[in-house]
Protein backbone atom coordinates (compact mmCIF):
# COMPACT_ATOMS: atom_id res chain seq x y z
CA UNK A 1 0.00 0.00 0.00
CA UNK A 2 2.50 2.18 0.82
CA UNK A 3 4.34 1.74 -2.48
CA UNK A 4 0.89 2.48 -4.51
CA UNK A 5 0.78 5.70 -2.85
CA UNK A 6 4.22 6.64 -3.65
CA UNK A 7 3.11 6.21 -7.08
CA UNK A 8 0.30 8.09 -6.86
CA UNK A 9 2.68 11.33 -5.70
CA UNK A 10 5.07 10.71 -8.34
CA UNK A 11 2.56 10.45 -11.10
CA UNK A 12 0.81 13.82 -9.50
CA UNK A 13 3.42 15.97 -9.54
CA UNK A 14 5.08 15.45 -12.47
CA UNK A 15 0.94 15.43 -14.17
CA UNK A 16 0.33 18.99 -12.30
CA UNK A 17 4.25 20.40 -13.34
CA UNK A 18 3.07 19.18 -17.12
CA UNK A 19 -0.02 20.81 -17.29
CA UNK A 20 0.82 23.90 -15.65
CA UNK A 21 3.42 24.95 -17.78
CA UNK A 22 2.83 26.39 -21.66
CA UNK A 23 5.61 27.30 -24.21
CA UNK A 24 4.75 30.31 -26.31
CA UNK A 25 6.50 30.76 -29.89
CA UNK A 26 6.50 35.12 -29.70
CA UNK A 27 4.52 35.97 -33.16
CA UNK A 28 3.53 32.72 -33.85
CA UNK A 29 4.08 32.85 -38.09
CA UNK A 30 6.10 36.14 -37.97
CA UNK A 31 8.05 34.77 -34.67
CA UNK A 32 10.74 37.43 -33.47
CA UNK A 33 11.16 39.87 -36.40
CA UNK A 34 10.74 43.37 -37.66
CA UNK A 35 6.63 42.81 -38.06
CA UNK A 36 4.54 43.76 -40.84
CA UNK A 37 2.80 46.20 -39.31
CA UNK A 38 2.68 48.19 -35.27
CA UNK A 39 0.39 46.47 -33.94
CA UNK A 40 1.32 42.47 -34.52
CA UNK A 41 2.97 41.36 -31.46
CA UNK A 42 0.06 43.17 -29.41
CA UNK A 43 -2.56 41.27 -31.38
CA UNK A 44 -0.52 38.37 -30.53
CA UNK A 45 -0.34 39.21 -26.74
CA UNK A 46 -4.27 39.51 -27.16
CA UNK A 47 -4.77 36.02 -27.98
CA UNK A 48 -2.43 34.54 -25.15
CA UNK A 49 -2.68 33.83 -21.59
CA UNK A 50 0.74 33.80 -19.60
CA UNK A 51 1.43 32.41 -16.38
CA UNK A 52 4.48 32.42 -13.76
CA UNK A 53 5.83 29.24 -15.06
CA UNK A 54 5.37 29.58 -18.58
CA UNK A 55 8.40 29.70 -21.36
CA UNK A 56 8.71 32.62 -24.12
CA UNK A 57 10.29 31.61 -27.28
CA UNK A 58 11.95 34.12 -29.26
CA UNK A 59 12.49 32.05 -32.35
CA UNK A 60 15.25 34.51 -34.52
CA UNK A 61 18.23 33.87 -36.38
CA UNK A 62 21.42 35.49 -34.48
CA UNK A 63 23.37 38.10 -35.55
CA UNK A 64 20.31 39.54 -37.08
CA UNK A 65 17.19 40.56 -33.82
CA UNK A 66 18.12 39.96 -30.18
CA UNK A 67 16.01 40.05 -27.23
CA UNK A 68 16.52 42.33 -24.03
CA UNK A 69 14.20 42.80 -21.25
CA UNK A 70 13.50 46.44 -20.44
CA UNK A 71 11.77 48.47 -18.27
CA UNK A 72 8.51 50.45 -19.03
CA UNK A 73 10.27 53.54 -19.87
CA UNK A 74 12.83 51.94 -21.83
CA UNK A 75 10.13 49.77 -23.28
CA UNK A 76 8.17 53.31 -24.44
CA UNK A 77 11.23 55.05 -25.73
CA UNK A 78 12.86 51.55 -27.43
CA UNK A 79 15.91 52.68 -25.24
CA UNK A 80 18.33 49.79 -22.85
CA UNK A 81 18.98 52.44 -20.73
CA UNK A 82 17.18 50.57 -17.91
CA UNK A 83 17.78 46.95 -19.28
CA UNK A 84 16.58 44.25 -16.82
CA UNK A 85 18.78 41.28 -18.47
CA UNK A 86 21.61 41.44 -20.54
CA UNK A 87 21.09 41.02 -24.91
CA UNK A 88 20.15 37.65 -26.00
CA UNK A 89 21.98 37.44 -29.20
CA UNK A 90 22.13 33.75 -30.07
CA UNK A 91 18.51 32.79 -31.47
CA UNK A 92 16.31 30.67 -31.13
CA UNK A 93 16.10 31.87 -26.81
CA UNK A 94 13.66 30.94 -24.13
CA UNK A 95 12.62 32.29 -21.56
CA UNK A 96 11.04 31.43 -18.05
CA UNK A 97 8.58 33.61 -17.03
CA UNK A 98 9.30 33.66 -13.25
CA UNK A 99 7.48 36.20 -11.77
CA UNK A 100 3.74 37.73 -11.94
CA UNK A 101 3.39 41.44 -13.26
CA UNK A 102 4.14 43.41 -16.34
CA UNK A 103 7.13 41.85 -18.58
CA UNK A 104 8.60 43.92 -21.63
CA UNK A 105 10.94 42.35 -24.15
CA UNK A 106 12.55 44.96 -27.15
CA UNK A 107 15.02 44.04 -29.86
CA UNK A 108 17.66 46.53 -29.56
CA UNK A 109 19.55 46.01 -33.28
CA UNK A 110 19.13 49.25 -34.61
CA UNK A 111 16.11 50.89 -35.47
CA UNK A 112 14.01 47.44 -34.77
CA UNK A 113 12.05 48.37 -31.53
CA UNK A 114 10.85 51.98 -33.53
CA UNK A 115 9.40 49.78 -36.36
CA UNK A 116 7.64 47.82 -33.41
CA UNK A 117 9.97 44.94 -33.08
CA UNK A 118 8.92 45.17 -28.97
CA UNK A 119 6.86 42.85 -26.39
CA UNK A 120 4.77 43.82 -23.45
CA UNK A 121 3.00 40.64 -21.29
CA UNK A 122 1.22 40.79 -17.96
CA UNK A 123 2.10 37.64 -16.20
CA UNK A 124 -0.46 36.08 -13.31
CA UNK A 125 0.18 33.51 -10.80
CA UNK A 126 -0.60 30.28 -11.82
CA UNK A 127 -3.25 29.99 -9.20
CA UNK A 128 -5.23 33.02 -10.29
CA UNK A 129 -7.72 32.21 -12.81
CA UNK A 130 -7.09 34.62 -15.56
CA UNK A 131 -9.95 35.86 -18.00
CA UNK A 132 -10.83 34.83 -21.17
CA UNK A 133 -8.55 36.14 -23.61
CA UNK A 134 -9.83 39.26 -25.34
CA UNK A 135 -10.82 38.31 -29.57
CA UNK A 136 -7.49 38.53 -31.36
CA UNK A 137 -6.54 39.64 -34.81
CA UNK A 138 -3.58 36.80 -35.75
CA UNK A 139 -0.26 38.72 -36.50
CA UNK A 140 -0.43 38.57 -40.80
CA UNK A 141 0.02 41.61 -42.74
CA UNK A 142 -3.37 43.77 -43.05
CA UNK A 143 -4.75 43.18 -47.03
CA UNK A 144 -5.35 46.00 -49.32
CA UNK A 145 -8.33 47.27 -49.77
CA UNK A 146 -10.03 46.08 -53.01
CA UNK A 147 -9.36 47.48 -56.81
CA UNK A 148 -12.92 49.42 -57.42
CA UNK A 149 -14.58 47.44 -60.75
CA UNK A 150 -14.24 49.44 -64.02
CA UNK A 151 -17.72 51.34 -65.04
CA UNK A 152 -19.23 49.62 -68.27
CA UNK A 153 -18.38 50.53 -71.36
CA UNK A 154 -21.34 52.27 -73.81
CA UNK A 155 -21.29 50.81 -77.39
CA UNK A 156 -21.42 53.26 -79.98
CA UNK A 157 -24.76 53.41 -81.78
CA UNK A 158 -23.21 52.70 -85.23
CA UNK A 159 -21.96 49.16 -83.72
CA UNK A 160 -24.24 46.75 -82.73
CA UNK A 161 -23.82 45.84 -78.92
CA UNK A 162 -21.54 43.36 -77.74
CA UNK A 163 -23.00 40.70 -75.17
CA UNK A 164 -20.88 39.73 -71.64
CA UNK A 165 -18.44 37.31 -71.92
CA UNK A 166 -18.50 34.25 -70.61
CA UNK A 167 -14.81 34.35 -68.96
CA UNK A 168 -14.89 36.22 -66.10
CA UNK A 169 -11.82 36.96 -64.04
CA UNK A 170 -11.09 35.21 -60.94
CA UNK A 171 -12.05 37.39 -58.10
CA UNK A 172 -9.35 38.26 -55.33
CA UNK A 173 -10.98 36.59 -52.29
CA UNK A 174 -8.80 36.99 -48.72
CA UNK A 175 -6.68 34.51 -47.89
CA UNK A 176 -7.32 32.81 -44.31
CA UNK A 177 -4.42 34.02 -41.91
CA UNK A 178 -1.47 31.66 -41.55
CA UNK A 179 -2.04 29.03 -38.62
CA UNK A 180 -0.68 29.51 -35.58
CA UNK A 181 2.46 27.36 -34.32
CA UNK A 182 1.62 27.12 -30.90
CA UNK A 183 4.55 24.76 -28.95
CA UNK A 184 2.01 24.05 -26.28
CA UNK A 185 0.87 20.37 -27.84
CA UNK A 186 4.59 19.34 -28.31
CA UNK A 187 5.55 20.54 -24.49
CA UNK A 188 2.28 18.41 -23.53
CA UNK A 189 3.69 15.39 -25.64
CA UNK A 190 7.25 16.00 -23.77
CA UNK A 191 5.47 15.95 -19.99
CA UNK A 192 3.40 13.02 -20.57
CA UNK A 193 6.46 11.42 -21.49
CA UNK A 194 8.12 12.57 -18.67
CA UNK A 195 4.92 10.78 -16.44
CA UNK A 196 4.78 7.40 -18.70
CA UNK A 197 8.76 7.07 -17.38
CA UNK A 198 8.14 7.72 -13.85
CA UNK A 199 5.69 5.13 -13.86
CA UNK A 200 7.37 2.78 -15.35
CA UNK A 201 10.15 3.17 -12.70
CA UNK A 202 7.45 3.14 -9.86
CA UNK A 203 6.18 -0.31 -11.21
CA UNK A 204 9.39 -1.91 -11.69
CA UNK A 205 10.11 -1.29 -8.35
CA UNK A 206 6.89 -2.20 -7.04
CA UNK A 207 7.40 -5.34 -8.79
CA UNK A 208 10.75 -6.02 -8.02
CA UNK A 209 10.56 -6.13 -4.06
């Protein structure tokens, strides 16, 4: 008896350490880049919920974006005059969210944080129960608005009128936004893993004494 309920702690905590921790690819399909327009990594940040616990991944290539953490002010004014951690320059990094509040992350290569290369999160406690996340626009490029159709033609009277043709040309319809790549499944995949082998070490030595 005593040796089922060891299993039952083992399997428990490594089950609650799997589910409570999520792995978030920053920008999903744009990742960690100069983005396509302002407001793409905060219509990112709309759609996600992060928690003390949680992993960021800046997916870049190095030598090219890095990743600092800032302050508010240095956040506002893309500045590293208040810089919280030192420049992540090797790419793809992750990092542990550690503690609740406001988080911001900047790239600081140039003029990358002014074109809105920057990050701002609110972490809660893993204990709170956060609210739903607010609806999200994913992070693609905005489309253009549509090419106006040309006005009709009038045949002259001397010619007799031409009918509609029967090709027409294929109409631009939107594109649906790429998918996102969230890591969460894959971490899931990893924990459950993690639980099948601690189990199978319980039972053996169950078995085995």
């Amino acid at each position: 008896m005593d040796k089922i309920m060891i299993l039952m702690v083992v399997l428990g905590s490594v089950i609650q350490y799997g589910g409570a921790q999520t792995v978030h690819l920053v920008g999903d399909n744009i990742r960690w880049s100069i983005p396509p327009f302002a407001a793409a990594y905060s219509n990112w940040t709309s759609c996600n919920i992060f928690k003390v616990g949680d992993i960021l991944e800046f997916d870049f290539k190095s030598g090219e974006h890095n990743v600092v953490e800032v302050s508010r002010d240095s956040f506002e004014t893309c500045t590293t005059n208040i810089a919280i951690s030192a420049p992540i320059t090797d790419g793809p990094a992750r990092l542990t969210l550690n503690s609740t509040g406001d988080h911001f992350y900047i790239c600081s290569v140039g003029s990358h944080c002014l074109l809105g290369q920057k990050l701002a999160i609110t972490v809660v406690s893993d204990a709170t129960t956060p609210p739903a996340p607010n609806s999200c626009t994913p992070p693609s490029p905005p489309t253009s608005p549509a090419s106006p159709a040309p006005s009709p033609s009038v045949p002259s009277p001397s010619n007799p009128a031409t009918g509609p043709s029967d090709s027409t040309a294929p109409s631009d319809g939107a594109t649906d936004p790429p998918k996102s790549d969230n890591r969460s499944s894959s971490s899931a995949m990893l924990h459950a893993g993690l639980a099948l082998t601690w189990a199978s070490i319980a039972l053996a030595y169950i078995y085995s004494s």
